[in-house]
Protein backbone atom coordinates (compact mmCIF):
# COMPACT_ATOMS: atom_id res chain seq x y z
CA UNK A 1 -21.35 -10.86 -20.46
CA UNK A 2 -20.88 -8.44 -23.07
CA UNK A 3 -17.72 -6.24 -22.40
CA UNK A 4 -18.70 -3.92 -25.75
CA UNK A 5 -15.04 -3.66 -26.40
CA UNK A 6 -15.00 -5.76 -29.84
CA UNK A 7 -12.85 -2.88 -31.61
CA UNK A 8 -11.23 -1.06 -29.08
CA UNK A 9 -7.50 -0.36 -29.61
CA UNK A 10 -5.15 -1.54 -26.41
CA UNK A 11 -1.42 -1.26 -25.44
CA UNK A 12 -0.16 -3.70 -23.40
CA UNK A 13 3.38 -3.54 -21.57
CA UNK A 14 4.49 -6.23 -20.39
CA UNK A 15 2.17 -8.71 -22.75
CA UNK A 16 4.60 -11.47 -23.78
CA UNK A 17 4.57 -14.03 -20.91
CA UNK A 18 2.61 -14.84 -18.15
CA UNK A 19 0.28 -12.41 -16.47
CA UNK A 20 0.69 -9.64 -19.56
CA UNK A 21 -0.02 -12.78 -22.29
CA UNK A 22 -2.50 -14.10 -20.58
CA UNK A 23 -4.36 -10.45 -20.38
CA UNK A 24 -3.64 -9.48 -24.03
CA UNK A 25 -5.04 -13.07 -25.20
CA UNK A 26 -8.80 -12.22 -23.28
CA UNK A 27 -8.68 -9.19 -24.55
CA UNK A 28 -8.41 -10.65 -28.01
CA UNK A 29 -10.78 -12.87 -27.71
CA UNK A 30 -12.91 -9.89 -26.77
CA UNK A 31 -12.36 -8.72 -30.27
CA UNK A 32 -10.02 -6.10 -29.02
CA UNK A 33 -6.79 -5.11 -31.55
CA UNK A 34 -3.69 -5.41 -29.00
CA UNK A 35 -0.48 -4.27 -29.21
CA UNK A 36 1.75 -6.22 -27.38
CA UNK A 37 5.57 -4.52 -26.22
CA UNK A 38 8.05 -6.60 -24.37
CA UNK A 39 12.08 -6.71 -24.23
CA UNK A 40 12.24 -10.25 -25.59
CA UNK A 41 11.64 -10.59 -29.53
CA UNK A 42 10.96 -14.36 -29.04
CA UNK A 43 8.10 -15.06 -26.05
CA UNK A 44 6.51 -11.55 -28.46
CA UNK A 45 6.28 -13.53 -31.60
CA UNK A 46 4.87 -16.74 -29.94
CA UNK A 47 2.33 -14.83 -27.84
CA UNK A 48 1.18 -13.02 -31.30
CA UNK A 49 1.32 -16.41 -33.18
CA UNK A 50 -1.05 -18.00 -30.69
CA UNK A 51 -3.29 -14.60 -31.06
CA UNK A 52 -3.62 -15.26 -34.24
CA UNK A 53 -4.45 -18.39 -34.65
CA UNK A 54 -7.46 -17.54 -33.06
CA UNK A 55 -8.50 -14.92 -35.14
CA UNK A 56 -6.73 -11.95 -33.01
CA UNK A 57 -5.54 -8.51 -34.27
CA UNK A 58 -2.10 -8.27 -33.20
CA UNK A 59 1.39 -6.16 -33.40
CA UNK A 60 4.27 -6.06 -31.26
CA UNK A 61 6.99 -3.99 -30.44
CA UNK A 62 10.54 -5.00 -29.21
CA UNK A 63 11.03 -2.25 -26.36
CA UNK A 64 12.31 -1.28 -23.47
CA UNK A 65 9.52 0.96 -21.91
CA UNK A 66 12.18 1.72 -18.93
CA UNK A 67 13.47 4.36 -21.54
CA UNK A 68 12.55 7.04 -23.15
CA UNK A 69 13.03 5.86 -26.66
CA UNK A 70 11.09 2.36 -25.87
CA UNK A 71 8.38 4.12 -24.42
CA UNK A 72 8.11 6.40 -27.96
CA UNK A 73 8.41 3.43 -29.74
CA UNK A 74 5.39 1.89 -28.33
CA UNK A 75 3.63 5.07 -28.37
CA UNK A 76 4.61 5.40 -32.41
CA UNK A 77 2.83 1.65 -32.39
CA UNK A 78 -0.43 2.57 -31.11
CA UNK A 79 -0.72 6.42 -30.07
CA UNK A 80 -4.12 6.48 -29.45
CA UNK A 81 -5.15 3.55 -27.15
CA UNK A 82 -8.59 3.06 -25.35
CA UNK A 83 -6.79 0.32 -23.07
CA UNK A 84 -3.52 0.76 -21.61
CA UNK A 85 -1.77 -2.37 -19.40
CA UNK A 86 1.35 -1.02 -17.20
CA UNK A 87 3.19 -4.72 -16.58
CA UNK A 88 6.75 -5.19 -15.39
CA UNK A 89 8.67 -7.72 -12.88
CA UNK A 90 9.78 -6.83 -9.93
CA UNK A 91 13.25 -6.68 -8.36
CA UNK A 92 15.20 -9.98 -6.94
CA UNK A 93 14.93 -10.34 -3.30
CA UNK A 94 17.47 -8.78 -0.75
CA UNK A 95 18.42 -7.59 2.27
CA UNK A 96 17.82 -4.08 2.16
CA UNK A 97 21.36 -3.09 4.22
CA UNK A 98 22.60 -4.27 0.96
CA UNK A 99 20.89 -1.86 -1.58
CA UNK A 100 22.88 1.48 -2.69
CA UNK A 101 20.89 4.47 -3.88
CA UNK A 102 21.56 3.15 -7.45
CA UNK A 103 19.71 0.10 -6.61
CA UNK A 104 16.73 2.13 -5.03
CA UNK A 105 16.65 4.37 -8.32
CA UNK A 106 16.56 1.73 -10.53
CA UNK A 107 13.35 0.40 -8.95
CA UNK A 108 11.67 3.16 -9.48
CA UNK A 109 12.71 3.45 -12.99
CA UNK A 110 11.59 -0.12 -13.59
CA UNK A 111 8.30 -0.06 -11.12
CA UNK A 112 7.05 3.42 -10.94
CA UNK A 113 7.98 6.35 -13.50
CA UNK A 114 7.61 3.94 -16.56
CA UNK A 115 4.14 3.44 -15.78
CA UNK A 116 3.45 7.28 -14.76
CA UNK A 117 5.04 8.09 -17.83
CA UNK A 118 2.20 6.00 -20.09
CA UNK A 119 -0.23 7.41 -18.32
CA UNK A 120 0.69 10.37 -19.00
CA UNK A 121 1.15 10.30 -22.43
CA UNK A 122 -2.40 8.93 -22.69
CA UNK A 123 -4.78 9.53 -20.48
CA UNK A 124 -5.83 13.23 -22.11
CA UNK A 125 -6.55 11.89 -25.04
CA UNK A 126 -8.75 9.02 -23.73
CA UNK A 127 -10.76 12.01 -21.87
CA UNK A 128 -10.95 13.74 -25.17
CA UNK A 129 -12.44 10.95 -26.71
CA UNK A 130 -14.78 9.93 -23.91
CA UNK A 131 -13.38 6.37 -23.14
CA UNK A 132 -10.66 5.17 -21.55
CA UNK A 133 -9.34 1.90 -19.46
CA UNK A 134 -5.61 1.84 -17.41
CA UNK A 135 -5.13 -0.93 -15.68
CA UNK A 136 -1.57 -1.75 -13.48
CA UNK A 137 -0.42 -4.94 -12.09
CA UNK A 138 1.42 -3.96 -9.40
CA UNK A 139 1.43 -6.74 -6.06
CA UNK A 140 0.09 -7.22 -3.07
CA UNK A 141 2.95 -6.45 -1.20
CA UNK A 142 1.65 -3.03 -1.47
CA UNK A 143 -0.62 -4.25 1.27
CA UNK A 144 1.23 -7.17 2.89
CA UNK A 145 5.23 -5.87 2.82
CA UNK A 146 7.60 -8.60 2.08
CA UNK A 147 10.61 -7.79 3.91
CA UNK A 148 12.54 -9.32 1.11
CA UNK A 149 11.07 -7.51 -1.56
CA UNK A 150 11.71 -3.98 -0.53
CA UNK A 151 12.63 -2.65 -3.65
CA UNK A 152 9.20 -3.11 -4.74
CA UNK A 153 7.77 -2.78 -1.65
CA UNK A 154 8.64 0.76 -1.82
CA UNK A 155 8.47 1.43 -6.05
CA UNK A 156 5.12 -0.15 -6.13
CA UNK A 157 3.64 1.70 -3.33
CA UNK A 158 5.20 5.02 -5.04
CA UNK A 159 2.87 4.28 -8.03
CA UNK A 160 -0.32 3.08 -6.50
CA UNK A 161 -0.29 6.41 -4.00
CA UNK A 162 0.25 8.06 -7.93
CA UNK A 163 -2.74 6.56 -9.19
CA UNK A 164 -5.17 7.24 -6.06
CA UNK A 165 -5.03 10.95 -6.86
CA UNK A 166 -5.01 10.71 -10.90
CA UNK A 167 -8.06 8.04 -11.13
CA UNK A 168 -10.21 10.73 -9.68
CA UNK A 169 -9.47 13.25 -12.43
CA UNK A 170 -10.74 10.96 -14.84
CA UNK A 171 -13.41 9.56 -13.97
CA UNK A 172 -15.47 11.79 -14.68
CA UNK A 173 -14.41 11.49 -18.16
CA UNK A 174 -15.12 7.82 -18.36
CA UNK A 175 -11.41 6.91 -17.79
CA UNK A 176 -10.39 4.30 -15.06
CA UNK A 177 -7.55 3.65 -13.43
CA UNK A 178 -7.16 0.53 -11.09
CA UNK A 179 -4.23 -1.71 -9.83
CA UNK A 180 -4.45 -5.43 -9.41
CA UNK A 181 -2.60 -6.71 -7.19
CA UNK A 182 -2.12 -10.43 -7.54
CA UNK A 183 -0.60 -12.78 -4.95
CA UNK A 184 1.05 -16.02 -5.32
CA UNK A 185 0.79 -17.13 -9.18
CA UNK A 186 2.05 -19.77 -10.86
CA UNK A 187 4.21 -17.44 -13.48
CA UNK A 188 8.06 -17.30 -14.81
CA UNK A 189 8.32 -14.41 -12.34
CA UNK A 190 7.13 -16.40 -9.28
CA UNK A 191 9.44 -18.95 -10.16
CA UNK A 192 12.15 -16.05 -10.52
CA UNK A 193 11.14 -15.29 -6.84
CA UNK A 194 11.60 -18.15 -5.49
CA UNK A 195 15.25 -19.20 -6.79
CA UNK A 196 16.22 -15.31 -5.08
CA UNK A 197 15.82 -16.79 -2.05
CA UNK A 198 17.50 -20.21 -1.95
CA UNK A 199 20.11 -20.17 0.27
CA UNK A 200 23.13 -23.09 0.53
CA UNK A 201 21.76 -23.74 4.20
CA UNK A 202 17.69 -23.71 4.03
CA UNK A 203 15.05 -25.71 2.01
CA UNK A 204 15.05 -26.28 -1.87
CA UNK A 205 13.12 -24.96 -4.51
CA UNK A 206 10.56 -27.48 -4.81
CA UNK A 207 10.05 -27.15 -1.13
CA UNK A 208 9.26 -23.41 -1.29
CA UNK A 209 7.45 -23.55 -3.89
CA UNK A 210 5.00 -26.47 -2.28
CA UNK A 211 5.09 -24.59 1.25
CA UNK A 212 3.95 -21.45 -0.46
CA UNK A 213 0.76 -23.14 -2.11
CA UNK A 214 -0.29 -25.18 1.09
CA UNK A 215 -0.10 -21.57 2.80
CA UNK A 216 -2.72 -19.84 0.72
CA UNK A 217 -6.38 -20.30 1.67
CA UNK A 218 -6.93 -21.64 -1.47
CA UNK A 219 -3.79 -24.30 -1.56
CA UNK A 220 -2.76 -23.73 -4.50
CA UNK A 221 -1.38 -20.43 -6.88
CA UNK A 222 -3.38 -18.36 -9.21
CA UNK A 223 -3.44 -19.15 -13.05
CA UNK A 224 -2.69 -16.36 -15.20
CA UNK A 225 -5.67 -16.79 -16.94
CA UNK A 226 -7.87 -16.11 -13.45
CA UNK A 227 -6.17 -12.30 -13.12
CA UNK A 228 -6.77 -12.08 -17.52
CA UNK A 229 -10.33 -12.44 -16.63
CA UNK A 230 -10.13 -9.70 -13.94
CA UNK A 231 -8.44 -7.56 -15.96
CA UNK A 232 -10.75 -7.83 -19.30
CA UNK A 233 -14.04 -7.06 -17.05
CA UNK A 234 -12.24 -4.24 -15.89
CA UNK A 235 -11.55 -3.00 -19.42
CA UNK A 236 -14.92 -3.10 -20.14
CA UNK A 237 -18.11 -0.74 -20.60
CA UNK A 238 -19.76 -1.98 -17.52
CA UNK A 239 -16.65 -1.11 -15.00
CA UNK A 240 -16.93 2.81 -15.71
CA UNK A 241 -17.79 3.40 -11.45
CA UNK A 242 -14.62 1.62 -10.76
CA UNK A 243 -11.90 3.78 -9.86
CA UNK A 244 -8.59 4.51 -7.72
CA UNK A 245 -8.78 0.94 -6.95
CA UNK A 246 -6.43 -1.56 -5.55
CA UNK A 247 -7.90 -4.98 -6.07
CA UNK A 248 -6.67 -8.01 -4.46
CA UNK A 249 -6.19 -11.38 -6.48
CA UNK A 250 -4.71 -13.38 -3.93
CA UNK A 251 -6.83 -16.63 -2.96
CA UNK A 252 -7.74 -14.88 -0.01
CA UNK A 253 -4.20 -14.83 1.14
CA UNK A 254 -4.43 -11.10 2.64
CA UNK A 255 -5.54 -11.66 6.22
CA UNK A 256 -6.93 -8.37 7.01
CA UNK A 257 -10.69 -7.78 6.71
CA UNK A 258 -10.68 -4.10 4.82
């Protein structure tokens, strides 16, 4: 299928490993110009090195898009971008008697206002110019809580009951705004998950991580490259009646049938 994106301009946050990397590398191959921002100069260059090699346009800015000046930074990279990707991890798992109100602001800073912020930097001028793709990756624990997550439980539903009221101001415009919400995937951050909740008294990493698999539908996690290809269609021509959504990439691992 023909996305009719070869040209488009797109800022991804987020981009330099796993879900974000594997998104900005289908959207090069797309023949979209990405720039990719990410805290971590390294996993940046050797995301953009393997871009291209295969013939991509590529930048990439060193930011922290939790602040201010990160979020300018970016902006100053690519101010005017048809395709905007609002990435970030999540916070380590807890019991929530535990969290102060410093820890509760501090996912919102990382989960929610970072993203709002984009957004609002660039969605008018995508509705100037008639064209316009924002897609976050947020979680499916927006639809299935995990009590051990709620930190993000709570910052991710904050932006996803954002979006549902933007995405249908812009529409009309030819501007989209969806959130994927991906389940179990086989990413740094997963892995990051997992070793928050060993404890010196229950099962060991390997066995988590093997439990979780056999107790998707599908047995196994999600490649990075299966929510890329998601993503990219998304970011395409042909997805302009898709709006406000929340779109489950999970292997079927959300029980519920609506």
């Amino acid at each position: 299928m023909d996305l009719n994106i070869e040209g488009r301009k797109a800022l991804l946050l987020g981009a330099s490993r796993g879900m974000g990397r594997a998104c900005a590398i289908a959207l090069a191959r797309e023949g979209v110009s990405v720039t990719l921002v990410a805290r971590g100069a390294q996993a940046l260059e050797e995301t953009a090195s393997d871009i291209r090699a295969n013939g991509g346009v590529v930048s990439c800015v060193q930011a922290d898009v939790t602040t201010a000046e990160g979020r300018e930074k970016a902006l100053a990279a690519c101010p005017e971008p048809d395709i905007l990707l609002c990435n970030a991890g999540g916070k380590s798992p807890g019991d929530f008697r535990d969290w102060t109100r410093e820890d509760w602001i501090s996912a919102i800073d990382l989960m929610m206002l970072p993203p709002i912020e984009m957004m609002k930097a660039t969605v008018d001028g995508m509705m100037d110019r008639g064209f316009g793709r924002i897609v976050n990756i947020v979680s499916r624990s927006v639809k299935i809580a995990q009590p051990e997550l709620g930190l993000s439980n709570g910052a991710r539903s904050g932006l996803v009951g954002f979006v549902a009221g933007l995405a249908r101001q812009t529409v009309a415009h030819n501007v989209t705004i969806n959130n994927l919400l991906p389940g179990i995937f086989a990413t740094d951050a997963q892995r990051e998950h997992i070793a928050g909740m060993l404890s010196p008294d229950g099962p060991d990493f390997d066995t988590i991580w093997r439990q979780r698999a056999e107790q998707n539908p599908a047995g196994r996690y999600g490649q990075p490259d299966e929510i890329a290809a998601y993503f990219t269609f998304l970011c395409g021509d042909r997805s302009g009646f898709i709006t406000g959504q929340n779109l489950l990439i999970d292997g079927g691992g959300y029980p519920g049938t609506y």
